[in-house]
N, C-alpha and C. Protein backbone atom coordinates (compact mmCIF):
# COMPACT_ATOMS: atom_id res chain seq x y z
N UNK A 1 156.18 95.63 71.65
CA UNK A 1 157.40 96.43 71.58
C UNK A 1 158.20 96.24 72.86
N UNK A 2 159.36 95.93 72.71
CA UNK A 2 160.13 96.02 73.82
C UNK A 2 160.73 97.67 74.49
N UNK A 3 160.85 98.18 75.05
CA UNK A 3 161.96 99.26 76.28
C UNK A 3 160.67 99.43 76.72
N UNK A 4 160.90 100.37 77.71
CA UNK A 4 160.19 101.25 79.15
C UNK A 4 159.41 102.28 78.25
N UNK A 5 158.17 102.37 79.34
CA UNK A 5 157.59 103.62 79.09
C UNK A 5 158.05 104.42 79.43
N UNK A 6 157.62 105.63 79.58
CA UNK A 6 158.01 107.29 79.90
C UNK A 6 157.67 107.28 80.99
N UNK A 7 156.23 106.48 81.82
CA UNK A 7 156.14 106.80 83.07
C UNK A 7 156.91 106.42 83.82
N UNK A 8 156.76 104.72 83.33
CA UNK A 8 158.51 104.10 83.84
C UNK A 8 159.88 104.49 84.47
N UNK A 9 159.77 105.63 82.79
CA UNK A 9 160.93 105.81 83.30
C UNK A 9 161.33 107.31 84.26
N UNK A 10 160.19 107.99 84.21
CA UNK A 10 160.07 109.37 85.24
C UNK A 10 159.41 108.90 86.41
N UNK A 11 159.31 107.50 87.09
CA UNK A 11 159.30 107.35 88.42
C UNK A 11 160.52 106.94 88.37
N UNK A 12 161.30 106.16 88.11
CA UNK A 12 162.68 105.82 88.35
C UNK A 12 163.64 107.28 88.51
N UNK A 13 163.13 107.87 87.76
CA UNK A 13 163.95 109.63 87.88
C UNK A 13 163.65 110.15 89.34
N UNK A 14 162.36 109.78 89.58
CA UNK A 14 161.61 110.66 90.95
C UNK A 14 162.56 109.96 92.28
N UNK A 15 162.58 108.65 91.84
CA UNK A 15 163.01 107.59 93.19
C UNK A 15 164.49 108.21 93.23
N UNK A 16 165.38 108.49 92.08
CA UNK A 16 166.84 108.43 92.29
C UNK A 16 166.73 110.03 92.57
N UNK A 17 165.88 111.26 92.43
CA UNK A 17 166.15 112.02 92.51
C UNK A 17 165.39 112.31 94.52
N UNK A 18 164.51 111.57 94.71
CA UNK A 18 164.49 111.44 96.34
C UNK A 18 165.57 111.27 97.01
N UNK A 19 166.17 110.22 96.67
CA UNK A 19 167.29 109.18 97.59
C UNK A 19 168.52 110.12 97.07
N UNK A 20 168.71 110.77 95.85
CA UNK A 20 169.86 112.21 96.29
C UNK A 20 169.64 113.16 97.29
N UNK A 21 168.36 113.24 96.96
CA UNK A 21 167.75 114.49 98.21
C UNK A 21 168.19 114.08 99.93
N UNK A 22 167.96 112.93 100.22
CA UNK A 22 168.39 112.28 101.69
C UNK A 22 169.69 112.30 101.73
N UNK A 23 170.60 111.67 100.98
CA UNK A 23 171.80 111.32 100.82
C UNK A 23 172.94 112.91 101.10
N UNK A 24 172.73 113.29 100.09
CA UNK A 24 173.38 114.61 99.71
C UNK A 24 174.04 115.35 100.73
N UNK A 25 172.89 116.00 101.98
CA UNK A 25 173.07 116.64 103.04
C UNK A 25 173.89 115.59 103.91
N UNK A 26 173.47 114.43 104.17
CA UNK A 26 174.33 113.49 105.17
C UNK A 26 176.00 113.78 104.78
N UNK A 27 175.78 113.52 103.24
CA UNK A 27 177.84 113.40 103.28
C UNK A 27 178.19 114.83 103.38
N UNK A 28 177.70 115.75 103.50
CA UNK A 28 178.19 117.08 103.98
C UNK A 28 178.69 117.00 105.44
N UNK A 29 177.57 116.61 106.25
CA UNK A 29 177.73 116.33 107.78
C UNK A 29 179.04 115.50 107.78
N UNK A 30 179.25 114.73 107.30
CA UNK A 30 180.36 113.58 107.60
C UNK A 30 181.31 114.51 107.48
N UNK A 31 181.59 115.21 106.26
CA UNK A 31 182.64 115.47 105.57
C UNK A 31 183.01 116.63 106.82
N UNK A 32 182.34 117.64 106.94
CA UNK A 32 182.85 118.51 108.17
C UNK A 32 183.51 118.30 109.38
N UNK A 33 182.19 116.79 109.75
CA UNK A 33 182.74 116.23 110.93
C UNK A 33 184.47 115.73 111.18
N UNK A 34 184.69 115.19 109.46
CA UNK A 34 185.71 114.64 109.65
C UNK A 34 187.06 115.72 109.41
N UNK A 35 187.04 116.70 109.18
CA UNK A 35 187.78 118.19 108.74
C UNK A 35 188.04 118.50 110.27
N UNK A 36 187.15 118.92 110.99
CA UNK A 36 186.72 119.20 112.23
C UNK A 36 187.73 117.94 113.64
N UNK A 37 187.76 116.69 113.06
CA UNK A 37 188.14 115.62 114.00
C UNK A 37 189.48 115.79 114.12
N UNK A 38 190.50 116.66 113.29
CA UNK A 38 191.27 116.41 113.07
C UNK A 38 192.30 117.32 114.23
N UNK A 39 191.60 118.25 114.82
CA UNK A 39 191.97 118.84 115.61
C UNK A 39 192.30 118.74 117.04
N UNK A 40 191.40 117.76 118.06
CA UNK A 40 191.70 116.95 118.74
C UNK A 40 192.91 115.72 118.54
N UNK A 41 192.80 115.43 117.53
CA UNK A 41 194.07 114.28 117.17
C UNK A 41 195.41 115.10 117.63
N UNK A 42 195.60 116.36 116.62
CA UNK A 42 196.51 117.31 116.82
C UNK A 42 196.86 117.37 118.23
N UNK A 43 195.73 118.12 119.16
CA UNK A 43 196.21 118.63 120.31
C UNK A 43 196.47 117.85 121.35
N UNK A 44 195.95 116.11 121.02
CA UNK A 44 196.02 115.16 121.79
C UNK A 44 197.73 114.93 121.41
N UNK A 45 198.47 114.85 120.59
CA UNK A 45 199.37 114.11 120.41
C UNK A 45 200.53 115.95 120.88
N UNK A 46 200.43 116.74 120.92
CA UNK A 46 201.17 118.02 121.55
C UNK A 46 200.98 117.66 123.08
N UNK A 47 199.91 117.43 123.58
CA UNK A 47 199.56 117.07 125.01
C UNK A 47 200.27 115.85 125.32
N UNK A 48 200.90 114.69 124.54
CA UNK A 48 201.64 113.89 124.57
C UNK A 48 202.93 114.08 125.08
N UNK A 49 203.49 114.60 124.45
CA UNK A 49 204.91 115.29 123.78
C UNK A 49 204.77 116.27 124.72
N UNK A 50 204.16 117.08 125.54
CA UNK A 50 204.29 117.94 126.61
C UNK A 50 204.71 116.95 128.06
N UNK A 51 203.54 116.02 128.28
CA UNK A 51 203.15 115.04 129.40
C UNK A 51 204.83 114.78 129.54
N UNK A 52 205.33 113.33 128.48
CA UNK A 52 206.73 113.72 128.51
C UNK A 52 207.93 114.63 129.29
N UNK A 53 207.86 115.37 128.49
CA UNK A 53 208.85 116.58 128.22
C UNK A 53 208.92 116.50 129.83
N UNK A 54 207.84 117.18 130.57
CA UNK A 54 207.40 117.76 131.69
C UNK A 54 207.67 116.48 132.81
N UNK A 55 207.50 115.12 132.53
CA UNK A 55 208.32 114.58 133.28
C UNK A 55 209.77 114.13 133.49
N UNK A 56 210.14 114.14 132.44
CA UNK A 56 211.55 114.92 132.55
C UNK A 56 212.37 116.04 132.69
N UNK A 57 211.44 117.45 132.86
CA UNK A 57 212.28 118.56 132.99
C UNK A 57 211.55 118.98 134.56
N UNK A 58 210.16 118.87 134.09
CA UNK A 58 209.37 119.54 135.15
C UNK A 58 208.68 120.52 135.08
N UNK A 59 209.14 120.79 133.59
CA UNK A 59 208.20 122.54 133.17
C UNK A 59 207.44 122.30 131.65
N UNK A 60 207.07 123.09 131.37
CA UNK A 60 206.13 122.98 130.12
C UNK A 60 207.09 123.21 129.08
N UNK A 61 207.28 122.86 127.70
CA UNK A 61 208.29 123.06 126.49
C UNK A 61 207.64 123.75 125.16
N UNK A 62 208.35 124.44 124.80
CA UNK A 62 207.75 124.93 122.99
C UNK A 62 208.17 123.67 122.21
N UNK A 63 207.13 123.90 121.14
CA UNK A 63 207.18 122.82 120.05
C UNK A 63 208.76 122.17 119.69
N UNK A 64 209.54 123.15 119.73
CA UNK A 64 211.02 122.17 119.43
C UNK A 64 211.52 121.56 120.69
N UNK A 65 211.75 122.04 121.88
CA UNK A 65 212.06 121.55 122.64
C UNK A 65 211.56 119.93 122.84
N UNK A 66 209.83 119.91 123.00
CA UNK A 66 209.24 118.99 123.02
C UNK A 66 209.11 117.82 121.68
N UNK A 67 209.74 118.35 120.78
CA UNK A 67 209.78 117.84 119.60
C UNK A 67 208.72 117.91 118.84
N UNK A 68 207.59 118.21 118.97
CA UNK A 68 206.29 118.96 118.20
C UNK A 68 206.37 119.30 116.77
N UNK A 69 206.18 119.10 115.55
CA UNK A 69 206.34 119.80 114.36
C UNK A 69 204.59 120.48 114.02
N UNK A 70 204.10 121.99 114.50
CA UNK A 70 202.89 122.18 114.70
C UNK A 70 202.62 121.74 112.93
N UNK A 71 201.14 120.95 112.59
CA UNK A 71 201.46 120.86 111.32
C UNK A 71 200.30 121.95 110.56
N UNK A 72 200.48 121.83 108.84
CA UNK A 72 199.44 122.64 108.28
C UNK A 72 198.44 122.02 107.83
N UNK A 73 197.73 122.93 107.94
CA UNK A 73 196.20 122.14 107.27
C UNK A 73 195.38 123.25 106.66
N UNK A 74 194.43 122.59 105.67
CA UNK A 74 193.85 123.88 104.88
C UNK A 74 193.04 123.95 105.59
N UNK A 75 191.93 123.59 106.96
CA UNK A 75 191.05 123.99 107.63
C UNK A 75 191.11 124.52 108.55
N UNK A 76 192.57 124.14 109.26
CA UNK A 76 192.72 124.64 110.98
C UNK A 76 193.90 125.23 111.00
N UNK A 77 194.37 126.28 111.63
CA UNK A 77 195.34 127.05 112.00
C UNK A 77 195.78 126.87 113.11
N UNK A 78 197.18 125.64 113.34
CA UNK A 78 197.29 126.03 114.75
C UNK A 78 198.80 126.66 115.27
N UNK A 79 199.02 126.99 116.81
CA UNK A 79 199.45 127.72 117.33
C UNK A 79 199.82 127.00 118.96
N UNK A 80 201.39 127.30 118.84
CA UNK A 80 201.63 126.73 120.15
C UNK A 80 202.23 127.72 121.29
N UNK A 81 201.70 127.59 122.51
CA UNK A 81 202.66 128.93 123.08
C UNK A 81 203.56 129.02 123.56
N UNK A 82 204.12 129.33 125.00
CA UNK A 82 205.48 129.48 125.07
C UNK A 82 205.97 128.68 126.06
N UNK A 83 207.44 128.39 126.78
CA UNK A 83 207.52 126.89 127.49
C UNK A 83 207.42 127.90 128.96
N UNK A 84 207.34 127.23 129.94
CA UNK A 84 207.31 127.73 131.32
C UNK A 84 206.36 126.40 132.33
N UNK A 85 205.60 126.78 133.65
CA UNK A 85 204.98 126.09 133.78
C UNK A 85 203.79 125.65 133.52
N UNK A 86 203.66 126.39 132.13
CA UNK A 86 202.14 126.35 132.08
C UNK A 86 202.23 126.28 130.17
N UNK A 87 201.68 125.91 129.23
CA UNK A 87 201.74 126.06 127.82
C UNK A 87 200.64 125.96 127.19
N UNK A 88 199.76 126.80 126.59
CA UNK A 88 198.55 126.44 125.43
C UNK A 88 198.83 125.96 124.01
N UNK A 89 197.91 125.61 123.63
CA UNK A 89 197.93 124.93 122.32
C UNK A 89 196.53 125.44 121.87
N UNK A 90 196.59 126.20 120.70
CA UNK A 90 195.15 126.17 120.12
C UNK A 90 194.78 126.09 118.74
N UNK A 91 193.73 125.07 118.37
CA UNK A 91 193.29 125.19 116.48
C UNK A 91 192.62 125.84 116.26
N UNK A 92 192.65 126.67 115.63
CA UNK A 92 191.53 127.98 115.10
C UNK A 92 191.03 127.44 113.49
N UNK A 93 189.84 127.47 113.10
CA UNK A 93 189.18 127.30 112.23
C UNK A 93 189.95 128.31 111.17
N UNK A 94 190.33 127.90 110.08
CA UNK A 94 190.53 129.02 108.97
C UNK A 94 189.64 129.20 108.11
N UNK A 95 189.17 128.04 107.67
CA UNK A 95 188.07 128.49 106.71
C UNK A 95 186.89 127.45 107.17
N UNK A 96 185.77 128.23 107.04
CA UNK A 96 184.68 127.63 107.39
C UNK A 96 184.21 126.19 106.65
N UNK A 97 183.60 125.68 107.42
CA UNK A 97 182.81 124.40 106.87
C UNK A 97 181.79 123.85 107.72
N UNK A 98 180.56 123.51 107.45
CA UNK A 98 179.47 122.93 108.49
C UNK A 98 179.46 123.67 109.26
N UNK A 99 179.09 123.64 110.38
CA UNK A 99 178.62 124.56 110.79
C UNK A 99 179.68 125.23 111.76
N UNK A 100 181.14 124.97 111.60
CA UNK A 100 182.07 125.98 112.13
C UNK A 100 182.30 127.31 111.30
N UNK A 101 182.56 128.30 112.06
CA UNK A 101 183.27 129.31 111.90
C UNK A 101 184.42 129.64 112.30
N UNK A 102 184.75 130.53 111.62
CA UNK A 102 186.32 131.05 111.68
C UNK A 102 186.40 131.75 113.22
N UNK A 103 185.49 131.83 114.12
CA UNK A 103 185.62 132.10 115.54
C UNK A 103 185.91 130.87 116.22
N UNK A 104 185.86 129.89 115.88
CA UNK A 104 185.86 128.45 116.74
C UNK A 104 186.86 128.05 117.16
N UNK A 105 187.46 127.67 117.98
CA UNK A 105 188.75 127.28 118.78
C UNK A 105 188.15 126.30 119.69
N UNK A 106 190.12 125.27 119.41
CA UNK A 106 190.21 124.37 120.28
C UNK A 106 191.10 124.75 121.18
N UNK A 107 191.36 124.55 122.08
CA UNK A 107 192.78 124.53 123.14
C UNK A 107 192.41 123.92 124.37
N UNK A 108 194.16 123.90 124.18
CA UNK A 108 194.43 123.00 125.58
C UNK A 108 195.46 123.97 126.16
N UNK A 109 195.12 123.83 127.72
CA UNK A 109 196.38 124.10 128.41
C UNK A 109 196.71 122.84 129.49
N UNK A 110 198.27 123.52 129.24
CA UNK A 110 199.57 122.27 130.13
C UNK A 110 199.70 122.26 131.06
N UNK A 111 199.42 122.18 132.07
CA UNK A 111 200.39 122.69 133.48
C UNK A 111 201.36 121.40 134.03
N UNK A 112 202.57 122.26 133.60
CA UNK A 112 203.79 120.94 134.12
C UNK A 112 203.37 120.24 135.73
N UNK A 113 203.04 120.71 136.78
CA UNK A 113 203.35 120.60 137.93
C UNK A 113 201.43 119.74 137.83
N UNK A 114 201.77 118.64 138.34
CA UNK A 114 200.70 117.37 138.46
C UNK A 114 200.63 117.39 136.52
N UNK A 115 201.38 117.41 135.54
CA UNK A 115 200.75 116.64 134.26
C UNK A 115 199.05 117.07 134.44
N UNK A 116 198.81 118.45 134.01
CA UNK A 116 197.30 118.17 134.08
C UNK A 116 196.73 119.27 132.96
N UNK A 117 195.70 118.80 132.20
CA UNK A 117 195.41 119.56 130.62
C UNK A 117 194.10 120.01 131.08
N UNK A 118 193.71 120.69 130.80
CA UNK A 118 192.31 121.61 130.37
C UNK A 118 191.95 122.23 129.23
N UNK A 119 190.85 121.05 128.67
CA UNK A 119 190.40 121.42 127.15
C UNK A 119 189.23 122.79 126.99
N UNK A 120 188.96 123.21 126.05
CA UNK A 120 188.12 123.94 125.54
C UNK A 120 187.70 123.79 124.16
N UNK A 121 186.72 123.55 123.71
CA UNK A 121 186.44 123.33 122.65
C UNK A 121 185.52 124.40 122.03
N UNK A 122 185.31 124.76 120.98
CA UNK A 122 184.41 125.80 120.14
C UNK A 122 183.21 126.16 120.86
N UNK A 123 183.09 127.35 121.22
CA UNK A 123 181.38 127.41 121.78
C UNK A 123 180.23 127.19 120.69
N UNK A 124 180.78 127.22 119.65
CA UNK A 124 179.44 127.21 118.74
C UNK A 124 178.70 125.58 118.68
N UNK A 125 177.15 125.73 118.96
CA UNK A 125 176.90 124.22 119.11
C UNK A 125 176.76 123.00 117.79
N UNK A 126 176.72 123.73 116.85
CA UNK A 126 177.32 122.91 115.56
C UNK A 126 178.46 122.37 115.68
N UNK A 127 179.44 123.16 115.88
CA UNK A 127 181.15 123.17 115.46
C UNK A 127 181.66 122.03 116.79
N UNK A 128 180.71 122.46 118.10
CA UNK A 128 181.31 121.42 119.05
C UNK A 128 180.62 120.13 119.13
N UNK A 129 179.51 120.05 118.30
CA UNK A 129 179.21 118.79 118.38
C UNK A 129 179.75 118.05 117.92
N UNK A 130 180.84 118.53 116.82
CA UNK A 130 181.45 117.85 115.91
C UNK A 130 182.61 117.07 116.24
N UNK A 131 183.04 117.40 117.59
CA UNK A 131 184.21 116.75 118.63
C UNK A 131 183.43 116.71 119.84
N UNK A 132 182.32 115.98 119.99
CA UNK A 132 182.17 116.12 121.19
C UNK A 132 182.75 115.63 122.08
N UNK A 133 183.81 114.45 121.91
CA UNK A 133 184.73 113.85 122.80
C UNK A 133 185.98 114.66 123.58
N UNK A 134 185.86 115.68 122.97
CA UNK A 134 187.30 116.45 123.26
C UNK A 134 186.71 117.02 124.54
């Protein structure tokens, strides 16, 4: 008789249902990581557009001045502050994923006078591993 046995074919079930088991959790990790990455991009390119601004005026700028459009996103909430010599920028988690929470924040501050930024990234050690470059 020709097809597969039954044992056949319930180790082939066991093998594909292992290799979901490994798999599964990994693309979660990615997927956060990459939700999560997106926030540094953000505050890197406001820190741009400040650097700028600030060598041509000399002081720190709000998003229009500097030309900034803060953007939306369904994961991160962000927020720019006000122009003077000094300006923050921060992404706040809106809705959770991996292992951030809705407490997690990024920011940066500006200081016009020497062009000089100071990051902060999420204290939580999930959420900041997830940018650890920032």
């Amino acid at each position: 008789q020709k097809g597969f046995t039954l044992i056949e074919l319930m180790v082939v079930i066991v093998i594909i249902g292992i290799l979901s088991a490994l798999a599964i959790p990994k693309m979660f990790g990615v997927s956060a990581k990459a939700k999560a990455a997106e926030a540094p991009g953000v505050v890197a390119n406001w820190e741009t557009l400040q650097s700028a601004y600030a060598q041509e005026t000399g002081l720190a700028g709000d998003s229009t001045a500097i030309g900034f459009q803060t953007p939306t996103s369904k994961w991160i909430t962000y927020a720019a502050g006000a122009a003077g010599a000094t300006s923050t920028f921060t992404g706040t988690v809106k809705a959770a994923f991996g292992d951030c929470k809705t407490t997690d924040v990024w920011q940066s501050v500006f200081t016009a006078a020497g062009d000089v930024v100071a990051h902060t990234k999420p204290g939580t050690a999930g959420c900041a591993a997830y940018t650890s470059n920032f």
